[in-house]
C-alpha atoms as a PDB file:
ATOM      1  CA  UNK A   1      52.916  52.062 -32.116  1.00  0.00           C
ATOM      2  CA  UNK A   2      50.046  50.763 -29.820  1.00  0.00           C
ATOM      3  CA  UNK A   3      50.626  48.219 -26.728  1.00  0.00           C
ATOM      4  CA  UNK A   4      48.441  46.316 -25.133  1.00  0.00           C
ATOM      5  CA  UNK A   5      49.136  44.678 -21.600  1.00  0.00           C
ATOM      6  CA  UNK A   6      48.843  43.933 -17.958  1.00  0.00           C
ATOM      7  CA  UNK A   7      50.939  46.719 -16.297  1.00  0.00           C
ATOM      8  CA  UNK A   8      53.931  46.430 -13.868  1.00  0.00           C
ATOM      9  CA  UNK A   9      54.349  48.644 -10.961  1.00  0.00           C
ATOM     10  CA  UNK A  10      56.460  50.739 -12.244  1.00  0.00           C
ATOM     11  CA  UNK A  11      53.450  52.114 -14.253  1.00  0.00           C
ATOM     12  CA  UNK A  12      51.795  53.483 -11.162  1.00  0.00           C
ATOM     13  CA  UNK A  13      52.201  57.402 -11.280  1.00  0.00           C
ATOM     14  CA  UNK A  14      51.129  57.200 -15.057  1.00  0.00           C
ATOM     15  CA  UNK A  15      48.106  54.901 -14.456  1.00  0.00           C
ATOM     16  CA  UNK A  16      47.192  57.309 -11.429  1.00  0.00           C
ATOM     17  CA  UNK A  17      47.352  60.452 -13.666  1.00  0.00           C
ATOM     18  CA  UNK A  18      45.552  59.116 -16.649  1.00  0.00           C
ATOM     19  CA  UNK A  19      43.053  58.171 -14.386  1.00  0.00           C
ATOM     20  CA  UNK A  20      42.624  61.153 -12.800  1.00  0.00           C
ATOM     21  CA  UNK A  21      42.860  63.061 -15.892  1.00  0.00           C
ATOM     22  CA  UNK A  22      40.145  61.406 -17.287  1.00  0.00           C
ATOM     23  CA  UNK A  23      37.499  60.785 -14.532  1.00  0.00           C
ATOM     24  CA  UNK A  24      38.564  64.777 -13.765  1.00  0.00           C
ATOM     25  CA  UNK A  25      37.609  65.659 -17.517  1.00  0.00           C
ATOM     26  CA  UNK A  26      34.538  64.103 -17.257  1.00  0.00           C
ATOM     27  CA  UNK A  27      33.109  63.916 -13.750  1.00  0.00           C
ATOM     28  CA  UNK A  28      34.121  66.450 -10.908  1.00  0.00           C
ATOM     29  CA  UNK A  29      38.095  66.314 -10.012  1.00  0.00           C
ATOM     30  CA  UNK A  30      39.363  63.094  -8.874  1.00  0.00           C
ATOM     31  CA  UNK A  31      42.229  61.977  -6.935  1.00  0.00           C
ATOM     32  CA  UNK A  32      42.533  58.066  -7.025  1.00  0.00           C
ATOM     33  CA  UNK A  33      45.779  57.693  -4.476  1.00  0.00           C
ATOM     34  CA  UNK A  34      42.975  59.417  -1.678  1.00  0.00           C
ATOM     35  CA  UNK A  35      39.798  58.383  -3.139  1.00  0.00           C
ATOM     36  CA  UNK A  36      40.641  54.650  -3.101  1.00  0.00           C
ATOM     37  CA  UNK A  37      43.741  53.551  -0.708  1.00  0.00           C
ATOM     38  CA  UNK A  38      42.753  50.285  -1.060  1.00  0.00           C
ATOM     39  CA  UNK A  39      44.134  50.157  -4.971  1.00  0.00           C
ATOM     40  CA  UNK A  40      46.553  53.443  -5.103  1.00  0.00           C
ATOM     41  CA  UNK A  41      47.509  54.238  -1.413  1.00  0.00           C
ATOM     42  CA  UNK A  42      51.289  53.326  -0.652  1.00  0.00           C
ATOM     43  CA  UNK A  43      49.727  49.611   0.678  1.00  0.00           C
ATOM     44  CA  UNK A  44      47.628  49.120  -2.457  1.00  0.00           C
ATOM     45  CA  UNK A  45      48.685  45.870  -4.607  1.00  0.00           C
ATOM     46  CA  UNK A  46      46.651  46.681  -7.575  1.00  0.00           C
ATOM     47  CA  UNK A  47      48.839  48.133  -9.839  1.00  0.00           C
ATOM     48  CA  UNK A  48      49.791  44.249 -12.148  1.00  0.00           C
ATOM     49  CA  UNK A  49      45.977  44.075 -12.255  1.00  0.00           C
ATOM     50  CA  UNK A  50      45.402  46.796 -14.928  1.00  0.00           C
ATOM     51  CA  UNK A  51      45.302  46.398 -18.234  1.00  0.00           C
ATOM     52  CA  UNK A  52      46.702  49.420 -20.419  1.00  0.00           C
ATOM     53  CA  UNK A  53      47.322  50.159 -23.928  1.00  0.00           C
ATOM     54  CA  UNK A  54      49.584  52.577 -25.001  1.00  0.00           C
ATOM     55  CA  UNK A  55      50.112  54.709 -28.167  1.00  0.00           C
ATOM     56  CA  UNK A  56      53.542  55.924 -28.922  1.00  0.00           C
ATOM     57  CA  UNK A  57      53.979  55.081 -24.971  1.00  0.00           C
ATOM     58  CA  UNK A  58      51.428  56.701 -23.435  1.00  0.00           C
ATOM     59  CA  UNK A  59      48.360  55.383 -21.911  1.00  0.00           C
ATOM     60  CA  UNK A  60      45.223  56.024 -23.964  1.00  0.00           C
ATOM     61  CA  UNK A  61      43.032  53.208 -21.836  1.00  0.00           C
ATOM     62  CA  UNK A  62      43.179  51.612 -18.810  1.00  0.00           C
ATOM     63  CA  UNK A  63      40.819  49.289 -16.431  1.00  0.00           C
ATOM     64  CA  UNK A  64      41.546  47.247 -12.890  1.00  0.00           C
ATOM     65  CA  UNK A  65      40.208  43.506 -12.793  1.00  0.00           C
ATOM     66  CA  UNK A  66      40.814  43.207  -8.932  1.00  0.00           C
ATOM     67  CA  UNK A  67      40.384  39.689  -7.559  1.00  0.00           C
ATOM     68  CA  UNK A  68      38.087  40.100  -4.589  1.00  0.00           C
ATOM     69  CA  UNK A  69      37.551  36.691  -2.492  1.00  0.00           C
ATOM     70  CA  UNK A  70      33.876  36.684  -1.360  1.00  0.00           C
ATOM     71  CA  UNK A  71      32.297  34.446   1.208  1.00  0.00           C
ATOM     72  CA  UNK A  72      28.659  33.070   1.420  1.00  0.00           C
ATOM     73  CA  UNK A  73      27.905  30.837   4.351  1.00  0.00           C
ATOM     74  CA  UNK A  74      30.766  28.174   4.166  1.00  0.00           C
ATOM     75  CA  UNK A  75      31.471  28.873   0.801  1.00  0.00           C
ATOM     76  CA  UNK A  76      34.686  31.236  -0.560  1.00  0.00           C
ATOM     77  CA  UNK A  77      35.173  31.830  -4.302  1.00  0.00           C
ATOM     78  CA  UNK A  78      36.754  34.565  -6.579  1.00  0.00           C
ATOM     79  CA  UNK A  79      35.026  37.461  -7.729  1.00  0.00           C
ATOM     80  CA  UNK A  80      36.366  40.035 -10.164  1.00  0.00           C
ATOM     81  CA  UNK A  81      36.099  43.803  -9.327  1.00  0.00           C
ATOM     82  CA  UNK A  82      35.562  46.125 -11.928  1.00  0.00           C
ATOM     83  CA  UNK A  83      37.011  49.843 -12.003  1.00  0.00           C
ATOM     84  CA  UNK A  84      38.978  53.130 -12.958  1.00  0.00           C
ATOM     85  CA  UNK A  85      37.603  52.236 -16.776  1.00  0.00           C
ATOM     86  CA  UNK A  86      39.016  55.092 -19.151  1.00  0.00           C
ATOM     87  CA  UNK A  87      39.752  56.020 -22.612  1.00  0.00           C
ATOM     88  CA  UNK A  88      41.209  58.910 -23.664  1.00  0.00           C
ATOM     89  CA  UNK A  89      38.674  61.051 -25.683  1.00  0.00           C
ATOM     90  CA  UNK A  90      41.342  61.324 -28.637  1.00  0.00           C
ATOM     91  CA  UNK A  91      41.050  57.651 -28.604  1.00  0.00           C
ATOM     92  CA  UNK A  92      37.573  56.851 -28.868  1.00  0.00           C
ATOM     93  CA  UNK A  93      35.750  55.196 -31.727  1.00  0.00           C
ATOM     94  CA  UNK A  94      39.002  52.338 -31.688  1.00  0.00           C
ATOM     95  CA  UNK A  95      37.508  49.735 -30.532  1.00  0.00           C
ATOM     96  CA  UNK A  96      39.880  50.388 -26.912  1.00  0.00           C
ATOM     97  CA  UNK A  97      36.499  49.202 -24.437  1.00  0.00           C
ATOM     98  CA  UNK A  98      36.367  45.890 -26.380  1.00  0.00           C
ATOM     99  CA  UNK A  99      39.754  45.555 -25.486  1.00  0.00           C
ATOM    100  CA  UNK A 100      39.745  46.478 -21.821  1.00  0.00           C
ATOM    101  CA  UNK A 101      36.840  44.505 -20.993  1.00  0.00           C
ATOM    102  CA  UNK A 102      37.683  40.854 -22.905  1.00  0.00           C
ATOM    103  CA  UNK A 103      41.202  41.549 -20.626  1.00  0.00           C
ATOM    104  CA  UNK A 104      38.660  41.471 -17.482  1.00  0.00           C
ATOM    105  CA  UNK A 105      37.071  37.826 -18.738  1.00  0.00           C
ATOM    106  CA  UNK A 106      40.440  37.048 -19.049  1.00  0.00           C
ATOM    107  CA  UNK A 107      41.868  37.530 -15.867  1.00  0.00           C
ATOM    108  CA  UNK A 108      38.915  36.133 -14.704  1.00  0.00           C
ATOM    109  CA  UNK A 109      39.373  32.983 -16.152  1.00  0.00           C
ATOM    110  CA  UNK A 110      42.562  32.980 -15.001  1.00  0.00           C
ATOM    111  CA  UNK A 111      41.608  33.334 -10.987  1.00  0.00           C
ATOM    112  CA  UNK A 112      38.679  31.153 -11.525  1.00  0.00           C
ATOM    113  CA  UNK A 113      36.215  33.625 -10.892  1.00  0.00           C
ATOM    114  CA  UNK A 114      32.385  33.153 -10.445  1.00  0.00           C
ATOM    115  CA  UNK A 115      31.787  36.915 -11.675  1.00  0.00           C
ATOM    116  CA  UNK A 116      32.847  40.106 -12.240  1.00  0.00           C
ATOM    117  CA  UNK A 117      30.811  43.590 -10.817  1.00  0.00           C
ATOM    118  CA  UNK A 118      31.302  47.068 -11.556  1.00  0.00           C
ATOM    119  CA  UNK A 119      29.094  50.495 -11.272  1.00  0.00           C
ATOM    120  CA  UNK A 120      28.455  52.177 -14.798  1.00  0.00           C
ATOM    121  CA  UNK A 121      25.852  52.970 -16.772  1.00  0.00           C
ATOM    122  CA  UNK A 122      23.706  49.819 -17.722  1.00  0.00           C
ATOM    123  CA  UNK A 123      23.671  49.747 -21.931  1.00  0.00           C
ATOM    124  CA  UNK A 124      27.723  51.082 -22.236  1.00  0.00           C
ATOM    125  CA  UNK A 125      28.261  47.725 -20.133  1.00  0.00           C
ATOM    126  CA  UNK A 126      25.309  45.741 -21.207  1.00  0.00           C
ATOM    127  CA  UNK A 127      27.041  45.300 -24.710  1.00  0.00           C
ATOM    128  CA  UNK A 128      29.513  43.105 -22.649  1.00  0.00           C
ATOM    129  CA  UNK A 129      27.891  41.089 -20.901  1.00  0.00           C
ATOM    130  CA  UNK A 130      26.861  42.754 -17.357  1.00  0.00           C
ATOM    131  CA  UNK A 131      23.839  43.077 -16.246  1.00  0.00           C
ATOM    132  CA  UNK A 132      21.543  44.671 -13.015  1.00  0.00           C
ATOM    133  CA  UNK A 133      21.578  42.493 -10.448  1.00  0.00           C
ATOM    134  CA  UNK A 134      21.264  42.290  -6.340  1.00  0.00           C
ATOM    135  CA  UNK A 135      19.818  44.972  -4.308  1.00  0.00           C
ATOM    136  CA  UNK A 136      19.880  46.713  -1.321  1.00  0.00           C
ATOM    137  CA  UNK A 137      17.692  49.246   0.854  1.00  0.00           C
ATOM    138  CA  UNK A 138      18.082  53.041   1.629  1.00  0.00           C
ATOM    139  CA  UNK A 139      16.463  53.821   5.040  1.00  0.00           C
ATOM    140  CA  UNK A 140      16.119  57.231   5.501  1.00  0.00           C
ATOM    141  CA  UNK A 141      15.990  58.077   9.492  1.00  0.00           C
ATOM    142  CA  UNK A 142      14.909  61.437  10.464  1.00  0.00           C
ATOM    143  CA  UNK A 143      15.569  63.338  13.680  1.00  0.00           C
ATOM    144  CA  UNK A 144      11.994  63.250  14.146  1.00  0.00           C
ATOM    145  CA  UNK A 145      11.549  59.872  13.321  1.00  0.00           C
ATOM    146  CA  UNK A 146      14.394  58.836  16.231  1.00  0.00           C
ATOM    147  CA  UNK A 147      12.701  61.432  18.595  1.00  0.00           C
ATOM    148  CA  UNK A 148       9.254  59.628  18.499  1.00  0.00           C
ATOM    149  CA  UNK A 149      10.184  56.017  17.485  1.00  0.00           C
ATOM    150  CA  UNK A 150      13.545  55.510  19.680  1.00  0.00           C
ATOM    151  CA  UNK A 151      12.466  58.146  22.819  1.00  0.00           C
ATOM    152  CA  UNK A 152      13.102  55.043  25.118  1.00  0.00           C
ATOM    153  CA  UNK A 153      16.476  53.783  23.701  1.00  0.00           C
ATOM    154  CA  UNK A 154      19.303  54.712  25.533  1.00  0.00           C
ATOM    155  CA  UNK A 155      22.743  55.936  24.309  1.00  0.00           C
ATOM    156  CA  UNK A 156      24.238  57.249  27.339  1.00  0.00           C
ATOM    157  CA  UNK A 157      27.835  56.008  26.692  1.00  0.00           C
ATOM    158  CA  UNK A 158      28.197  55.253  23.579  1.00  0.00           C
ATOM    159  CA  UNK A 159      30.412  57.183  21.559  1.00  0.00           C
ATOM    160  CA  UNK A 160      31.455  56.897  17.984  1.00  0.00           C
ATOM    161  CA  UNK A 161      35.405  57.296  17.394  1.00  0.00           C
ATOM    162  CA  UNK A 162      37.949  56.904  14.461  1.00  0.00           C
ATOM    163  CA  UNK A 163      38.946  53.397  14.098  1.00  0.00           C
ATOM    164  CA  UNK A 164      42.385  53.134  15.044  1.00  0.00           C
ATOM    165  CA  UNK A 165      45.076  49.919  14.784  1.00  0.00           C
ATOM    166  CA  UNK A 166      44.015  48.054  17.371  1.00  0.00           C
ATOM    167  CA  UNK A 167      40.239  47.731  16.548  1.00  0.00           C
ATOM    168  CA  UNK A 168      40.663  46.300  13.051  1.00  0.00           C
ATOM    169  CA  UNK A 169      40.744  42.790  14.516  1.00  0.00           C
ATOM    170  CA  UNK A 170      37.439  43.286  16.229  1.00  0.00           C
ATOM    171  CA  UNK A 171      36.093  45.349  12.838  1.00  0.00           C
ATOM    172  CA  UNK A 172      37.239  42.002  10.958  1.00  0.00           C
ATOM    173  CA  UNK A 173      35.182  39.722  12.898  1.00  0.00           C
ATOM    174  CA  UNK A 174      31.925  40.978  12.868  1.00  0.00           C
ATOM    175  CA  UNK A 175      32.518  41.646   8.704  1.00  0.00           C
ATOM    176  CA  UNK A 176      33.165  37.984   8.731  1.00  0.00           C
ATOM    177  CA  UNK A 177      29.452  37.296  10.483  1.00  0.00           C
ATOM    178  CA  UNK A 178      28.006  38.595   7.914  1.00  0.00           C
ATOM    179  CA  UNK A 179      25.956  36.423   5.232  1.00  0.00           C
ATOM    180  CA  UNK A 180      27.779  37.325   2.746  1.00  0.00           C
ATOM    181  CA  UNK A 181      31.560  39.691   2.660  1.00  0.00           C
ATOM    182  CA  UNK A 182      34.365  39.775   1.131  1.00  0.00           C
ATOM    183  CA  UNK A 183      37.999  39.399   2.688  1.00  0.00           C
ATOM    184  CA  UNK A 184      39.265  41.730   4.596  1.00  0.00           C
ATOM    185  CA  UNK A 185      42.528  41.350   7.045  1.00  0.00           C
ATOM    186  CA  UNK A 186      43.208  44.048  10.038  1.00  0.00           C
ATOM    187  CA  UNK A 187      46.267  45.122   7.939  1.00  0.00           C
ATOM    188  CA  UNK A 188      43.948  46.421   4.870  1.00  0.00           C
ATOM    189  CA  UNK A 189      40.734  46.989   7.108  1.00  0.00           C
ATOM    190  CA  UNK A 190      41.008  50.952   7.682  1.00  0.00           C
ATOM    191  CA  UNK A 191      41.885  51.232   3.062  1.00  0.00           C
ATOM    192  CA  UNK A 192      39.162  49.604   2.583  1.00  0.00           C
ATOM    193  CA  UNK A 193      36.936  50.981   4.437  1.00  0.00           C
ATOM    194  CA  UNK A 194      37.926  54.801   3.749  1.00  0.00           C
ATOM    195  CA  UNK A 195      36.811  54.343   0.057  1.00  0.00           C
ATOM    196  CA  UNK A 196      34.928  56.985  -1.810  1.00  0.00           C
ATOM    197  CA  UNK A 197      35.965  59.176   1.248  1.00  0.00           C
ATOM    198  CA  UNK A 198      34.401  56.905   3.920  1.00  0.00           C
ATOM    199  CA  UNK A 199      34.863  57.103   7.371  1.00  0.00           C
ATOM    200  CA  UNK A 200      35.948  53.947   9.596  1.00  0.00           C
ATOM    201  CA  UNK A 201      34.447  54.417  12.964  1.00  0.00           C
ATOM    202  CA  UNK A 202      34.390  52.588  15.916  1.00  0.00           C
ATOM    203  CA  UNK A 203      31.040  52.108  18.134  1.00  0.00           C
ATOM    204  CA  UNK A 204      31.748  51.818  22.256  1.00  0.00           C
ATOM    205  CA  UNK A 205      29.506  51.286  25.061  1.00  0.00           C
ATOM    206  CA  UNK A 206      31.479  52.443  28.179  1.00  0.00           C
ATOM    207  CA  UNK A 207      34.827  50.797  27.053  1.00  0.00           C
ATOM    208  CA  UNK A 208      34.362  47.759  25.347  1.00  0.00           C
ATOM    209  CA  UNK A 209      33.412  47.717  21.509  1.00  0.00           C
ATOM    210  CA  UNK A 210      29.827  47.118  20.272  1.00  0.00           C
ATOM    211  CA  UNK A 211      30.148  47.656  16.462  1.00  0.00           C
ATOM    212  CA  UNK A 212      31.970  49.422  13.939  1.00  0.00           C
ATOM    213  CA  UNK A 213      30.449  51.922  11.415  1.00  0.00           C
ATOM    214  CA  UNK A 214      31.593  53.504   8.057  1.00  0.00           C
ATOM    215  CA  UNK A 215      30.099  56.647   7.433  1.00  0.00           C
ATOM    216  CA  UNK A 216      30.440  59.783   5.325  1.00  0.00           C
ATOM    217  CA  UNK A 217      28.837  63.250   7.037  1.00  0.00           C
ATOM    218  CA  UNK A 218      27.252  66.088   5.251  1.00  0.00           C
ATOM    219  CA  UNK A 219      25.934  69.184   6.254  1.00  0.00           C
ATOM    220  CA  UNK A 220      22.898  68.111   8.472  1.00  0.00           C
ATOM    221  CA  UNK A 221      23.152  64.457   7.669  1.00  0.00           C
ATOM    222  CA  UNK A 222      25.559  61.141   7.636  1.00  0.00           C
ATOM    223  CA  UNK A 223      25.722  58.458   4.570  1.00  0.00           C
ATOM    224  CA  UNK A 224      26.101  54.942   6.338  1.00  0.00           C
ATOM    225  CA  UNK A 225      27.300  52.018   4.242  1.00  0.00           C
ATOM    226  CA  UNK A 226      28.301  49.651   6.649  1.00  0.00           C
ATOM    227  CA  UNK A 227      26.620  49.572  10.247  1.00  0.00           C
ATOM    228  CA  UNK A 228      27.598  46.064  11.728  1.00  0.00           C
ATOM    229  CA  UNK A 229      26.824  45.358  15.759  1.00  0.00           C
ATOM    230  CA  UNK A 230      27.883  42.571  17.951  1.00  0.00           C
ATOM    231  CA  UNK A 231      24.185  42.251  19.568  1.00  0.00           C
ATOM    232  CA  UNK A 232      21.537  43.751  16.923  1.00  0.00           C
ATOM    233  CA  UNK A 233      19.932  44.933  20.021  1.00  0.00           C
ATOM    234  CA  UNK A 234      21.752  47.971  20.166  1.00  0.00           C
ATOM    235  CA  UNK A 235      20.783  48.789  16.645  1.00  0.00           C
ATOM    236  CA  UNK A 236      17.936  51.682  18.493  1.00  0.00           C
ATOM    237  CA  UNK A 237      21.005  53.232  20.766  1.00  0.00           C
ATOM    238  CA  UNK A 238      23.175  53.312  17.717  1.00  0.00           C
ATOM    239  CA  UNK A 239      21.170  55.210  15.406  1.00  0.00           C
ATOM    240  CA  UNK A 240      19.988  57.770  17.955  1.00  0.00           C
ATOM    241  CA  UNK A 241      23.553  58.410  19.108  1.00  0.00           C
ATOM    242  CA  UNK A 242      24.108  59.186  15.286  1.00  0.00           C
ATOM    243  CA  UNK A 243      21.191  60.781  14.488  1.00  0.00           C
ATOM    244  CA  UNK A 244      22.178  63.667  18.081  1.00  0.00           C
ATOM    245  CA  UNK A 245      25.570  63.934  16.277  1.00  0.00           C
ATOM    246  CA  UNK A 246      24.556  63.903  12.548  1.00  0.00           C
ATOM    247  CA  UNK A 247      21.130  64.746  12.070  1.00  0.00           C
ATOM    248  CA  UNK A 248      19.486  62.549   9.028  1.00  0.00           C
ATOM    249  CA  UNK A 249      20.660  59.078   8.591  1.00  0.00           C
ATOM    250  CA  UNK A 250      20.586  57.831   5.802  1.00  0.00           C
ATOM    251  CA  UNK A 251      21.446  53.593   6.001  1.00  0.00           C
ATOM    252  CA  UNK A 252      22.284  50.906   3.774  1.00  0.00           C
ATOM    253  CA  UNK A 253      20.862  47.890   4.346  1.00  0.00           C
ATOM    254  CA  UNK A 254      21.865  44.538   2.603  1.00  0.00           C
ATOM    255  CA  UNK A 255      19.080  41.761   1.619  1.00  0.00           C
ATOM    256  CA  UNK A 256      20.452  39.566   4.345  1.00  0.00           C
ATOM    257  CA  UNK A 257      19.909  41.848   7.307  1.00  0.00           C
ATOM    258  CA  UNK A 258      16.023  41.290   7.189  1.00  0.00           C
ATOM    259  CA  UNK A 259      15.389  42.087  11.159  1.00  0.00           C
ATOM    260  CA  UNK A 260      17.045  45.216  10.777  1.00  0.00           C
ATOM    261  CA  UNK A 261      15.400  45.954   7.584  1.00  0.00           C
ATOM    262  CA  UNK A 262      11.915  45.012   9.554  1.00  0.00           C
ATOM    263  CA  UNK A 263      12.530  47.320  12.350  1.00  0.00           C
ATOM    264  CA  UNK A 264      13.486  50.105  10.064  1.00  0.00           C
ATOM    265  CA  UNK A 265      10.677  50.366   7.715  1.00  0.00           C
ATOM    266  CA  UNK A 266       8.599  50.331  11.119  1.00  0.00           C
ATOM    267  CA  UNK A 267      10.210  53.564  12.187  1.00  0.00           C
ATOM    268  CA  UNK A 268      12.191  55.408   9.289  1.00  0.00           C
ATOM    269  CA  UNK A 269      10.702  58.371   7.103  1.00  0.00           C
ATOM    270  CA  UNK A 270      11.441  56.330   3.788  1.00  0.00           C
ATOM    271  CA  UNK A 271      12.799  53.847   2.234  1.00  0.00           C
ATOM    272  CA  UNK A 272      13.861  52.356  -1.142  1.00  0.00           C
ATOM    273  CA  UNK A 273      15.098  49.546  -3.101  1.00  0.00           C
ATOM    274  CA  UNK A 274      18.402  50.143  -4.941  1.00  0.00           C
ATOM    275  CA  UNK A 275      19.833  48.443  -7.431  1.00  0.00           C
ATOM    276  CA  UNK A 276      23.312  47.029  -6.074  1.00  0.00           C
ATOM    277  CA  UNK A 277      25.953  46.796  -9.163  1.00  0.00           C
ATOM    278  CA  UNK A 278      26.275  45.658 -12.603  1.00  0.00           C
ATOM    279  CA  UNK A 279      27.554  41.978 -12.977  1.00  0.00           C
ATOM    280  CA  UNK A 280      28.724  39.623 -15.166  1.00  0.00           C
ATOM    281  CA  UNK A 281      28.282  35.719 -14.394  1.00  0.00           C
ATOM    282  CA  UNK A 282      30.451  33.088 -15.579  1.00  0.00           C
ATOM    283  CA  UNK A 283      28.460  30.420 -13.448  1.00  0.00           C
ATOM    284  CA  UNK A 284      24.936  31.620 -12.791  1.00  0.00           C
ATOM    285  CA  UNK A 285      24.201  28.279 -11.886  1.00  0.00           C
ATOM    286  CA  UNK A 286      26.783  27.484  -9.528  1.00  0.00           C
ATOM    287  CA  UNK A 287      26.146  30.863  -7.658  1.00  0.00           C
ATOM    288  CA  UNK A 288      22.631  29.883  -7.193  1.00  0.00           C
ATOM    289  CA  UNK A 289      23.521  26.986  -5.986  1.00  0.00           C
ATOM    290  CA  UNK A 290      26.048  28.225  -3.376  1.00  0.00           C
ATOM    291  CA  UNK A 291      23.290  30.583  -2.364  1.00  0.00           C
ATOM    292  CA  UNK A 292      20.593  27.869  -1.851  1.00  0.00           C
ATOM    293  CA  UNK A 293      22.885  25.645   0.015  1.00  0.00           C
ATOM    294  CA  UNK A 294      23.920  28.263   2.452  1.00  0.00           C
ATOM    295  CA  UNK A 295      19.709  29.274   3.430  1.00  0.00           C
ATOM    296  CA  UNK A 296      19.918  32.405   1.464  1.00  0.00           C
ATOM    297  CA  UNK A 297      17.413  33.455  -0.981  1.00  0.00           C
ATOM    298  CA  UNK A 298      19.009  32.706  -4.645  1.00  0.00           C
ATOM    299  CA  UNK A 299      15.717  34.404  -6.347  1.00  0.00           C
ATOM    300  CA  UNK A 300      14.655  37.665  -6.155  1.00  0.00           C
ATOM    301  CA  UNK A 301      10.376  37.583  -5.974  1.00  0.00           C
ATOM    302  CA  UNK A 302      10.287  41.473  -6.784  1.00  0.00           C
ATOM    303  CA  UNK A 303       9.422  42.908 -10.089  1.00  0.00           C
ATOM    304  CA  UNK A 304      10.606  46.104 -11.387  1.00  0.00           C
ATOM    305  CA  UNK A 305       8.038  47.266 -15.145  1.00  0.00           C
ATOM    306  CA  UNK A 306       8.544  43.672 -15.619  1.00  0.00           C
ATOM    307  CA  UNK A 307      11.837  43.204 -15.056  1.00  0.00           C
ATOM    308  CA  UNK A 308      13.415  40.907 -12.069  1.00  0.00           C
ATOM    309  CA  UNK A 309      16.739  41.261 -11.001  1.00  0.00           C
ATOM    310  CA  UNK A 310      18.206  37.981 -11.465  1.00  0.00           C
ATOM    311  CA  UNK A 311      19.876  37.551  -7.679  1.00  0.00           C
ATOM    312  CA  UNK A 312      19.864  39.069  -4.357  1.00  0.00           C
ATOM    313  CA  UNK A 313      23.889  39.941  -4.383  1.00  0.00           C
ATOM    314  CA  UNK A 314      25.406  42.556  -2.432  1.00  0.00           C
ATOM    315  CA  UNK A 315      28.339  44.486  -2.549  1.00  0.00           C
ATOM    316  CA  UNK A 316      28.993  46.957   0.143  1.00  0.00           C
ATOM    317  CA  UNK A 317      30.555  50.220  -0.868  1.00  0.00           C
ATOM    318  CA  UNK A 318      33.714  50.136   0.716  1.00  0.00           C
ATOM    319  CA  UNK A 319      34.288  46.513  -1.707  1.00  0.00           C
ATOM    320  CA  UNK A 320      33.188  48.513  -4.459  1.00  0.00           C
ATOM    321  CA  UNK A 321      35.828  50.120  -7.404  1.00  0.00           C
END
């Protein structure tokens, strides 16, 4: 017997497990109740926002349609995020994928969304609906690069140290002064931001807070997918503090953080542009429109063979499923 439905949270463990089985089979082992808190951690809240179906009761596919509330200058609206897509191999070749995603459009009609975004492979999704759009830059810092370019900033006293309880109000507040962000509360702050195995960091001067970072080290270098400052002009102490600690730096930088991306491409080794996420719209128009009124740029002038990515969107990693 199959069964097709949202699921209820007493279907966590076997959501979790299928999950893991299947992203495990086919990618390198996963573990989603430490890989992302923010939907399977003991605070998590996604669980009634999968779809399943079940054969003879077990789960043979599965997909979260998280509502994410984004903001662009005065302007909130609904988004729909996009994740943990599987179908068990046995089960392939039903017709399961059509399912899972017209469940998505669904629940986005249902929380008035303007889109949905996910990260997959552009024809499996394409057939859906989604397509590339927004961008973002990889700056690649060397040590060499910070020893020549930044020898006169200064980053005596600052000091980068696990975000703890009491900075996720001041983490929260500088998110929020961004262009564009999505929601986050001090309660869910530190989930979020330890996706994919992301650090949460907190940047001091002295005592008092200057920034907050989320960063993932490697052997002789640091991934860095949110860098947000109070004053910008610390940006030159920041990096060089990282680069002592880390080595290579390797930044994202969103299409709205033009000085920083100036100053960057003035001093870093490389850089590129990235494609941001795969999207589907379900009003292009009033997006653009939300984008104009709030001074942002809601065309992209860059061509890629021909093709232009139809908006400059931008979601960070740590909103990411």
């Amino acid at each position: 017997m199959i069964k097709m439905d949202w699921a209820s949270p007493a279907d966590k463990n076997d959501i979790i497990d299928f999950c893991d089985y299947i992203f495990s089979k086919y990618h390198r082992p996963h573990d989603f109740a430490t890989l992302l808190l923010k939907l399977y951690g003991e605070k998590g809240d996604s669980i009634p926002h999968h779809f399943i179906i079940r054969e003879d009761g077990n789960i043979v596919a599965a997909i979260v349609a998280y509502p994410v509330e984004m903001h662009i200058g005065s302007h909130t609206f609904q988004t729909i995020g996009v994740g943990s897509v599987s179908v068990h191999p046995r089960a392939k070749g039903r017709g399961y994928m059509k399912y899972l995603l017209d469940a998505v459009d669904e629940h986005a009609r249902e929380h008035n969304a303007m889109f949905a975004f996910l990260d997959g492979q552009r024809q499996r999704y394409g057939y859906f609906g989604y397509k590339p759009a927004g961008y973002h830059m990889n700056a690649r810092l060397s040590p060499n690069n910070v020893r020549h370019a930044l020898s006169d900033a200064c980053d005596e006293g600052v000091s980068i140290l696990p975000m703890r309880d009491e900075d996720t109000a001041f983490a929260c507040s500088l998110n929020e002064k961004r262009s564009l962000f999505c929601t986050r509360t001090p309660e869910n702050f530190r989930d979020i931001a330890a996706s994919w195995y992301f650090e949460p960091t907190i940047l001091l001067k002295g005592e008092d807070r200057i920034g907050y970072a989320i960063l993932k080290p490697d052997q002789d270098s640091v991934t860095v997918s949110e860098l947000c400052l109070s004053h910008e002009a610390d940006l030159p102490a920041v990096l060089k503090k990282l680069s002592g600690r880390y080595g290579i730096i390797n930044l994202t930088v969103s299409p709205f953080e033009k000085e920083r991306a100036q100053f960057l491409t003035g001093v870093c080794e490389g850089w590129q542009i990235a494609r941001n996420h795969m999207f589907k719209f379900y009003d292009e128009a009033k997006l653009r429109g939300i984008l104009k009124k709030a001074g942002l740029p809601h065309d992209l002038p860059l061509s890629f063979d021909g093709f232009t990515l139809p908006l400059p969107l931008f979601i960070s990693a740590p909103d990411a499923l």
